[in-house]
PDB file of N, CA and C in Angstrom:
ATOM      1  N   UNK A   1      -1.902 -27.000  34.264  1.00  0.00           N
ATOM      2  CA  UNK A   1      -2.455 -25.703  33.971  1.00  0.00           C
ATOM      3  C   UNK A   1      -3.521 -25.871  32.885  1.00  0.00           C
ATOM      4  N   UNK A   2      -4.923 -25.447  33.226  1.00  0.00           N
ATOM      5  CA  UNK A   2      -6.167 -25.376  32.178  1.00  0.00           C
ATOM      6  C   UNK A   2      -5.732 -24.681  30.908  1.00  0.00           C
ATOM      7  N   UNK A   3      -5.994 -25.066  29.938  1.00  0.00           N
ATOM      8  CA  UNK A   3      -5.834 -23.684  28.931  1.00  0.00           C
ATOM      9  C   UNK A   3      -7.414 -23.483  29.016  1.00  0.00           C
ATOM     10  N   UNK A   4      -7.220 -22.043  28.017  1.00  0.00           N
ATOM     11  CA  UNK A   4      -9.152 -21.829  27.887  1.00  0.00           C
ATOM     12  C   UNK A   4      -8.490 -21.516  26.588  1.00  0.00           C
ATOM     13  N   UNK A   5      -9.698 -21.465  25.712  1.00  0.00           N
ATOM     14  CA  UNK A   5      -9.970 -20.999  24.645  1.00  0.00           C
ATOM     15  C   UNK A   5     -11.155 -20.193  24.408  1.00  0.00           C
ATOM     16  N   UNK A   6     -10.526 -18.896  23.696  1.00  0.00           N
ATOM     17  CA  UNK A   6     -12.272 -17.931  23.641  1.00  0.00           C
ATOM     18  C   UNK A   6     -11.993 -17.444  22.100  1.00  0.00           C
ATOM     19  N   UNK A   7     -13.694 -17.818  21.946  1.00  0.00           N
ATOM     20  CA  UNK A   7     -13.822 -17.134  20.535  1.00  0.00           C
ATOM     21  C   UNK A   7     -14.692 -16.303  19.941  1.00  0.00           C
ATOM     22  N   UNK A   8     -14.780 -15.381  19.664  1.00  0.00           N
ATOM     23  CA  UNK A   8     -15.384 -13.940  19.143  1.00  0.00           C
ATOM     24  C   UNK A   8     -16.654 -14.099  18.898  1.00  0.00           C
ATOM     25  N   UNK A   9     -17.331 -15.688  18.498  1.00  0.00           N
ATOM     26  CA  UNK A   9     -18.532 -15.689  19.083  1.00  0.00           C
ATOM     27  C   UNK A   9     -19.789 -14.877  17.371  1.00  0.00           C
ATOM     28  N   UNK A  10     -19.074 -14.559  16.942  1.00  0.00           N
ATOM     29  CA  UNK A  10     -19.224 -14.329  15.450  1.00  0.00           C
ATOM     30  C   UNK A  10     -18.858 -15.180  14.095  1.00  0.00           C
ATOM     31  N   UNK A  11     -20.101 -16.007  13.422  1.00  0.00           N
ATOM     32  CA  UNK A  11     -19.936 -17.173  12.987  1.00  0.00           C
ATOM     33  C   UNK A  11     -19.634 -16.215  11.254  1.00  0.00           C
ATOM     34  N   UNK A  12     -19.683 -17.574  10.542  1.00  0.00           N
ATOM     35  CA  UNK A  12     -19.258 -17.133   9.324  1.00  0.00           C
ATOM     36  C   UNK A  12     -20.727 -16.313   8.724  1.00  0.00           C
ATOM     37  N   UNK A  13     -21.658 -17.354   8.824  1.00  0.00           N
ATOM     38  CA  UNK A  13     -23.381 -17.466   8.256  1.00  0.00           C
ATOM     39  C   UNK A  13     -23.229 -16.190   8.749  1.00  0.00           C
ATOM     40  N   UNK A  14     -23.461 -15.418   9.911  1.00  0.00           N
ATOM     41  CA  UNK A  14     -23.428 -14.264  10.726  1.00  0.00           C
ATOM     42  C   UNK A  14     -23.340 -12.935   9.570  1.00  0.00           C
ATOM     43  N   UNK A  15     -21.402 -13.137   9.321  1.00  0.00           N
ATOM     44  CA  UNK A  15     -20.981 -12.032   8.432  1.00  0.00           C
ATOM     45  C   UNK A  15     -21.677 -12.031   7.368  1.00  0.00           C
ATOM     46  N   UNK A  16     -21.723 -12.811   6.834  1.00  0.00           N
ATOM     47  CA  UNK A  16     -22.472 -13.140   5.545  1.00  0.00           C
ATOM     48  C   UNK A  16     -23.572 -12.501   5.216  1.00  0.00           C
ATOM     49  N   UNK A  17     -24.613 -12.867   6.600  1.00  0.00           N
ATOM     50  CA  UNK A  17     -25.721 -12.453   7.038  1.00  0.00           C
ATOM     51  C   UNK A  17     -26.061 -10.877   6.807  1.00  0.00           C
ATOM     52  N   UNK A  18     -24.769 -10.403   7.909  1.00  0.00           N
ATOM     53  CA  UNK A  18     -24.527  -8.575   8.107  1.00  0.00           C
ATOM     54  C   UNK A  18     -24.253  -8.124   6.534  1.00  0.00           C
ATOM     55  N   UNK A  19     -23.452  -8.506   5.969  1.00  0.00           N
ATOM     56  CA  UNK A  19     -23.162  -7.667   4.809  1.00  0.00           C
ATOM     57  C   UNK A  19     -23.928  -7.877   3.666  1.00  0.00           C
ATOM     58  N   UNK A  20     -24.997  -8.915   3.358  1.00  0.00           N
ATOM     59  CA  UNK A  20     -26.051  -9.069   2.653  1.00  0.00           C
ATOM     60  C   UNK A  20     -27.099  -7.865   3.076  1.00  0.00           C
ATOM     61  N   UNK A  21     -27.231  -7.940   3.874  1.00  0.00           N
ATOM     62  CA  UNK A  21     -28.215  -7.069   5.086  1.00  0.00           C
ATOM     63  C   UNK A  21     -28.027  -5.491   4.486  1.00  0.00           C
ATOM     64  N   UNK A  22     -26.529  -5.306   4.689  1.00  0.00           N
ATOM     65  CA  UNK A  22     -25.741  -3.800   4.651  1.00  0.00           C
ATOM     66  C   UNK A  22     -26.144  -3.477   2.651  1.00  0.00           C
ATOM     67  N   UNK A  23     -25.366  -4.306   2.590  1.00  0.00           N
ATOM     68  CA  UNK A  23     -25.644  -4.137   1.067  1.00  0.00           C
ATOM     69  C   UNK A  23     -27.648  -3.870   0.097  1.00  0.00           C
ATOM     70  N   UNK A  24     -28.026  -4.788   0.904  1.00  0.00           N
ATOM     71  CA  UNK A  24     -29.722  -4.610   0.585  1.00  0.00           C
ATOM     72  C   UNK A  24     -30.168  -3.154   0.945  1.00  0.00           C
ATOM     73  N   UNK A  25     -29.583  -2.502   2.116  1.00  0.00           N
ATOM     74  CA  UNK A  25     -30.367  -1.413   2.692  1.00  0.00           C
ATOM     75  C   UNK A  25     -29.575   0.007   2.217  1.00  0.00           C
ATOM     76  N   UNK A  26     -28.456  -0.616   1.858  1.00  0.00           N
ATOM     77  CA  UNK A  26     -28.055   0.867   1.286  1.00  0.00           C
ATOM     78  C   UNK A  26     -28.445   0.911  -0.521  1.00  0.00           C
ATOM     79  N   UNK A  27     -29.068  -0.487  -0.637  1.00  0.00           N
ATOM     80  CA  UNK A  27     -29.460  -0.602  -1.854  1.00  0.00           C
ATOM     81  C   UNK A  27     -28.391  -0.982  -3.307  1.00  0.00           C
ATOM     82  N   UNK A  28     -27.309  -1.254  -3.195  1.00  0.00           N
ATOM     83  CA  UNK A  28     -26.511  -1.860  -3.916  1.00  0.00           C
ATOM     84  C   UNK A  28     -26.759  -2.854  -4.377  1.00  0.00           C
ATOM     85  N   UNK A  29     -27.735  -3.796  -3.754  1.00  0.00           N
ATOM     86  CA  UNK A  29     -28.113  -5.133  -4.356  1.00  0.00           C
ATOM     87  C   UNK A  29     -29.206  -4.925  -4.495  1.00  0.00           C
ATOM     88  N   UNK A  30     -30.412  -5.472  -5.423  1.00  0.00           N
ATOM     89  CA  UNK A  30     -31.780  -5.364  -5.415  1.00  0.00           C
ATOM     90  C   UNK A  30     -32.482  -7.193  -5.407  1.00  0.00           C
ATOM     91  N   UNK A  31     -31.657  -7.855  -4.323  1.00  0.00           N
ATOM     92  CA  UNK A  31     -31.889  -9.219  -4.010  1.00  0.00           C
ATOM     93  C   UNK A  31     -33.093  -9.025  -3.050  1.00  0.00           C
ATOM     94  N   UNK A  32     -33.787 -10.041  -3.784  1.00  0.00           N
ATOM     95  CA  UNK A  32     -35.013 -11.014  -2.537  1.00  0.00           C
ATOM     96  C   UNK A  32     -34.560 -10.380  -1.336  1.00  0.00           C
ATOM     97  N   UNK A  33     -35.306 -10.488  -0.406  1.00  0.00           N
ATOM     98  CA  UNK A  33     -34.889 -10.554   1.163  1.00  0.00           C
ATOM     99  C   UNK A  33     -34.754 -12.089   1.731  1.00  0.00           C
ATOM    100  N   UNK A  34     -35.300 -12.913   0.441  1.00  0.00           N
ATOM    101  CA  UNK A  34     -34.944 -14.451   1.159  1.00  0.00           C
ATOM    102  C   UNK A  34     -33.501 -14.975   0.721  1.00  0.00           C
ATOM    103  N   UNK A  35     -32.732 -13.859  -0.102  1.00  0.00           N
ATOM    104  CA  UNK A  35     -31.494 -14.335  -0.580  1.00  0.00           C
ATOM    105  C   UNK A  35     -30.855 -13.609   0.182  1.00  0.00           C
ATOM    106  N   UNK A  36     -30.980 -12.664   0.740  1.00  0.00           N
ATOM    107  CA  UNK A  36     -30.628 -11.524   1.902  1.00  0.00           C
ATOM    108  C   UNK A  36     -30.339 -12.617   3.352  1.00  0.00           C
ATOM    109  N   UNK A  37     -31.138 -13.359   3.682  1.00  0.00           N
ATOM    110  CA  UNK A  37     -31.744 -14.105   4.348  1.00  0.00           C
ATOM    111  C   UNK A  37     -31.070 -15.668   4.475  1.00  0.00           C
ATOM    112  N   UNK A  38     -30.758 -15.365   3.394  1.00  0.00           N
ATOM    113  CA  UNK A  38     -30.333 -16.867   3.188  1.00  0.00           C
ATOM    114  C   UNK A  38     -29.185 -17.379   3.875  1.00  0.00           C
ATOM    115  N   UNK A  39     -27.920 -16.867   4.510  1.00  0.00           N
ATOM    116  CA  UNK A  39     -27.001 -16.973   5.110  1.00  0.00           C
ATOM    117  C   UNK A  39     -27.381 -18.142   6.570  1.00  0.00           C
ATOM    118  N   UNK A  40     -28.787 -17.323   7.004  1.00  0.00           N
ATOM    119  CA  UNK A  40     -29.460 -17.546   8.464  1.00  0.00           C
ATOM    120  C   UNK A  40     -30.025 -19.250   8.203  1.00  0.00           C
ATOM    121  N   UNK A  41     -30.613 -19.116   6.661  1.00  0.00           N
ATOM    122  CA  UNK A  41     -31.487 -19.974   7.147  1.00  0.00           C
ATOM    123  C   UNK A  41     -31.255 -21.581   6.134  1.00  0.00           C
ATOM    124  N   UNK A  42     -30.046 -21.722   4.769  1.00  0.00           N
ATOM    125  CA  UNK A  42     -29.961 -22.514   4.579  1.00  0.00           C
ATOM    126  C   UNK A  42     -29.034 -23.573   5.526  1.00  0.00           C
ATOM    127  N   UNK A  43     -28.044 -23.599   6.669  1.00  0.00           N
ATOM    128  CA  UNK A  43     -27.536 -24.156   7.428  1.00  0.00           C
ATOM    129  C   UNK A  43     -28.332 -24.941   8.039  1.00  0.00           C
ATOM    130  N   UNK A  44     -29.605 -24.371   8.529  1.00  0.00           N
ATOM    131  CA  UNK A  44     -30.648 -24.877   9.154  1.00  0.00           C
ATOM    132  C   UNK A  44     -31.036 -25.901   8.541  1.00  0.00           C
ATOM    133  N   UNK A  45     -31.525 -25.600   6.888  1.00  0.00           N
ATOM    134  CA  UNK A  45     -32.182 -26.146   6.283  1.00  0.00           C
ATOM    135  C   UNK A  45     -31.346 -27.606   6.207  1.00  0.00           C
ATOM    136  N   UNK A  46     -29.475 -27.266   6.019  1.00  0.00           N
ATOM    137  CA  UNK A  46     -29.247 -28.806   5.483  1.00  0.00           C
ATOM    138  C   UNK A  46     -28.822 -29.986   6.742  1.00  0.00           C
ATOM    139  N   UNK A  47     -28.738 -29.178   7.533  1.00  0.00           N
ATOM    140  CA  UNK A  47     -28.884 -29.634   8.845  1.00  0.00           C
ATOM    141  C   UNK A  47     -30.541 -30.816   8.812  1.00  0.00           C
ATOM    142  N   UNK A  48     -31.460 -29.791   8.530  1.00  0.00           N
ATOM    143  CA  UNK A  48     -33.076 -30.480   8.997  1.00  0.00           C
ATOM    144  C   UNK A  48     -32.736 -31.946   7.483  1.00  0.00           C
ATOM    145  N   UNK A  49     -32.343 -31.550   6.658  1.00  0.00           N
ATOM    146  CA  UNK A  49     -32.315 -32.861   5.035  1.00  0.00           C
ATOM    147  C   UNK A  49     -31.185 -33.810   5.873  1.00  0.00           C
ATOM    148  N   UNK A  50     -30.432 -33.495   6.200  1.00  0.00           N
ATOM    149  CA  UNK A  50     -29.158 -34.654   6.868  1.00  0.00           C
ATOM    150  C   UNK A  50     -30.175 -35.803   8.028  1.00  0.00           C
ATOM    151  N   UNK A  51     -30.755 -34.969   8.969  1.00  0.00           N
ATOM    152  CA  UNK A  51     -31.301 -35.650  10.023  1.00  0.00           C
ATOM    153  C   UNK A  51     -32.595 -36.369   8.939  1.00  0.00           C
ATOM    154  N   UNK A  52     -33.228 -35.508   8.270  1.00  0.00           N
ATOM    155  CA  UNK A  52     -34.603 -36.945   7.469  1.00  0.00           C
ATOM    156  C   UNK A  52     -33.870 -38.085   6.730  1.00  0.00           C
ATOM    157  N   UNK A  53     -32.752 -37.468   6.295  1.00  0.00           N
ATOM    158  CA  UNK A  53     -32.011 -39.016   5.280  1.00  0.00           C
ATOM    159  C   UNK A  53     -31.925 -39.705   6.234  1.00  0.00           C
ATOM    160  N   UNK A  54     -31.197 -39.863   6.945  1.00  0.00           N
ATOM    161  CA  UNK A  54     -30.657 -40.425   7.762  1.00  0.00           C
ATOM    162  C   UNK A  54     -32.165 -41.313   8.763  1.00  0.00           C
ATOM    163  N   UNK A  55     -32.833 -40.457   8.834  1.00  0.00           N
ATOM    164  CA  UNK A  55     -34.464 -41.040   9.488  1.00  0.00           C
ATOM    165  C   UNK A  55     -35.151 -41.958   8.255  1.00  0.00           C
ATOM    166  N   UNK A  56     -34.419 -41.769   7.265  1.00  0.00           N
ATOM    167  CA  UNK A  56     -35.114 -42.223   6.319  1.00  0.00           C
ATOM    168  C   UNK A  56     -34.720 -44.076   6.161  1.00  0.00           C
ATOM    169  N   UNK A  57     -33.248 -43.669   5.626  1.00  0.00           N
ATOM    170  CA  UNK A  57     -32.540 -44.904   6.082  1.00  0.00           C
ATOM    171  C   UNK A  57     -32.724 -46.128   7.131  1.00  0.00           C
ATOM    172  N   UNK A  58     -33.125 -45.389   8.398  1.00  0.00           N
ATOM    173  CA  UNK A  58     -33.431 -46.343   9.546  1.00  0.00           C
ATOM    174  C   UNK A  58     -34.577 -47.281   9.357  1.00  0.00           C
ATOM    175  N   UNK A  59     -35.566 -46.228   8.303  1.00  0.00           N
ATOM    176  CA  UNK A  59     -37.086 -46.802   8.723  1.00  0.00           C
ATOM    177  C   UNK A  59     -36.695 -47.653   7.481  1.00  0.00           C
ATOM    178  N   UNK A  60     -36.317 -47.554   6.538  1.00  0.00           N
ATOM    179  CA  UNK A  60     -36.044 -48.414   5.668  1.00  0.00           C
ATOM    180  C   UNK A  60     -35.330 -49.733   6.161  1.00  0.00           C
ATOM    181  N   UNK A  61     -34.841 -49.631   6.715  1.00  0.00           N
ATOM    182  CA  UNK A  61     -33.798 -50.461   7.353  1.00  0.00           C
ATOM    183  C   UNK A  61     -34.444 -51.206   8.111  1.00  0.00           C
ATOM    184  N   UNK A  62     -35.210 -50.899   8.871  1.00  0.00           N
ATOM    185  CA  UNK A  62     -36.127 -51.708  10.144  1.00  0.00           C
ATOM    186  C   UNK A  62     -37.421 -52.359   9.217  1.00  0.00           C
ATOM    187  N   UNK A  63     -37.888 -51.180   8.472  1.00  0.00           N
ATOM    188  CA  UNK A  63     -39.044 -52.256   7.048  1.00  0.00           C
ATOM    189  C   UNK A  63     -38.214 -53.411   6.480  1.00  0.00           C
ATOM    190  N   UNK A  64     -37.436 -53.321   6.126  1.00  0.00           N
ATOM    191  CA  UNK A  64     -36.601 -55.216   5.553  1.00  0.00           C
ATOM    192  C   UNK A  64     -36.109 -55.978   6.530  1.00  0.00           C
ATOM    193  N   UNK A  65     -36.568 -55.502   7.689  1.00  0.00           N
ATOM    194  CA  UNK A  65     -36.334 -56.882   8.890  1.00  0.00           C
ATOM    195  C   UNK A  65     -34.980 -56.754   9.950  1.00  0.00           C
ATOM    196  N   UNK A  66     -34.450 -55.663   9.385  1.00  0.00           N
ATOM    197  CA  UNK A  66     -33.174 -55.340  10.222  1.00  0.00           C
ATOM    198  C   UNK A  66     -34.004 -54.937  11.590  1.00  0.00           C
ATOM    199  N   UNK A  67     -32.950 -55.009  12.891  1.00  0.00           N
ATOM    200  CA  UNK A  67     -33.374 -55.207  14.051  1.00  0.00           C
ATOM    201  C   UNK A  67     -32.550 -54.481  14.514  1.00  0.00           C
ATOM    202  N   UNK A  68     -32.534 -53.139  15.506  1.00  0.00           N
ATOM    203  CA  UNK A  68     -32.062 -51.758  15.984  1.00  0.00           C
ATOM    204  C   UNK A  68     -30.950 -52.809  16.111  1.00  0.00           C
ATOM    205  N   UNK A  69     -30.888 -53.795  16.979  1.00  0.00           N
ATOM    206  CA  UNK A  69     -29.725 -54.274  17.368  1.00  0.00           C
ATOM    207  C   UNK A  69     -28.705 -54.513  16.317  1.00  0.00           C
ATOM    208  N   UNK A  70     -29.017 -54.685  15.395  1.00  0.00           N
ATOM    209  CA  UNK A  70     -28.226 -55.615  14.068  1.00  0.00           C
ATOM    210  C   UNK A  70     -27.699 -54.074  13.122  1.00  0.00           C
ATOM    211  N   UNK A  71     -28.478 -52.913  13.000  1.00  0.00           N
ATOM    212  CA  UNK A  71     -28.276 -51.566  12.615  1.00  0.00           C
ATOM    213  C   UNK A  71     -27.082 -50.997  13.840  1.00  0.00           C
ATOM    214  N   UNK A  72     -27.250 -51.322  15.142  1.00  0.00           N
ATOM    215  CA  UNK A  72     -26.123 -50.894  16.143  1.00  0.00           C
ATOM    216  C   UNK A  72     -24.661 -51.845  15.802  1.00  0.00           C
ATOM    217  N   UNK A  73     -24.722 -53.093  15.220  1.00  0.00           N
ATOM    218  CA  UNK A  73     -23.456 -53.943  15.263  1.00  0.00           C
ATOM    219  C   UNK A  73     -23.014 -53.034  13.913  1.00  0.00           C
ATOM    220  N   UNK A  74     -23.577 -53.452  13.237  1.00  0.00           N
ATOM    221  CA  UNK A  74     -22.911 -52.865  11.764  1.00  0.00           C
ATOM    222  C   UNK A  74     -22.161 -51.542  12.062  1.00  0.00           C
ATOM    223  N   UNK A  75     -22.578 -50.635  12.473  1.00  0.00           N
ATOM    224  CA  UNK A  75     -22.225 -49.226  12.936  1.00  0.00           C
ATOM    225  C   UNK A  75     -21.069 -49.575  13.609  1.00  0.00           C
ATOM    226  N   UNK A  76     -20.800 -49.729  14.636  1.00  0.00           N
ATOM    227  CA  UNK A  76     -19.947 -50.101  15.598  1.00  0.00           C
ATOM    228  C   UNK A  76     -18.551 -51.582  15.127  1.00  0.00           C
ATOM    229  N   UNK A  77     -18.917 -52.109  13.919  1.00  0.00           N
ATOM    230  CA  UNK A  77     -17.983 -52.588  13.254  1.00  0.00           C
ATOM    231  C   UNK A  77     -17.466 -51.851  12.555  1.00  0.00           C
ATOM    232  N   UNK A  78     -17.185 -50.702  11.886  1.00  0.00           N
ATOM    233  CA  UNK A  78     -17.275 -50.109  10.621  1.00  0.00           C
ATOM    234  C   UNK A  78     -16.115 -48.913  11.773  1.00  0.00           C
TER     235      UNK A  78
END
């Protein structure tokens, strides 16, 4: 028998999002709209810094002579 799993499909960033939102427009907070905002868009942001380190590392890695192949063993030992 399959199970399924379902989920409401409403993230955390989301709520966060809504009640920053709620709070700005009924005017209770007198925050930026980029701190309003911010729920949406720092996830993104550390998401995009994870993937350059990590791009960063490689090219570094391949500049001192390491060889994709020799960056794949290490990984795969570990």
């Amino acid at each position: 028998m399959a199970s399924s799993k379902t989920t409401s499909g409403v993230s955390t960033t989301m709520v966060l999002f809504l009640i920053f939102l709620t709070l700005k427009l009924t005017g209770l907070i007198t925050w930026s709209w980029w701190w309003v905002t911010s729920p949406l868009w720092i996830p993104i942001l550390l998401v995009i810094g994870i993937i350059a380190f990590i791009t960063m590392i490689v090219i570094i890695a391949l500049a001192l002579g390491f060889s994709g192949a020799d960056i794949k063993s290490k990984i795969r030992r570990q």
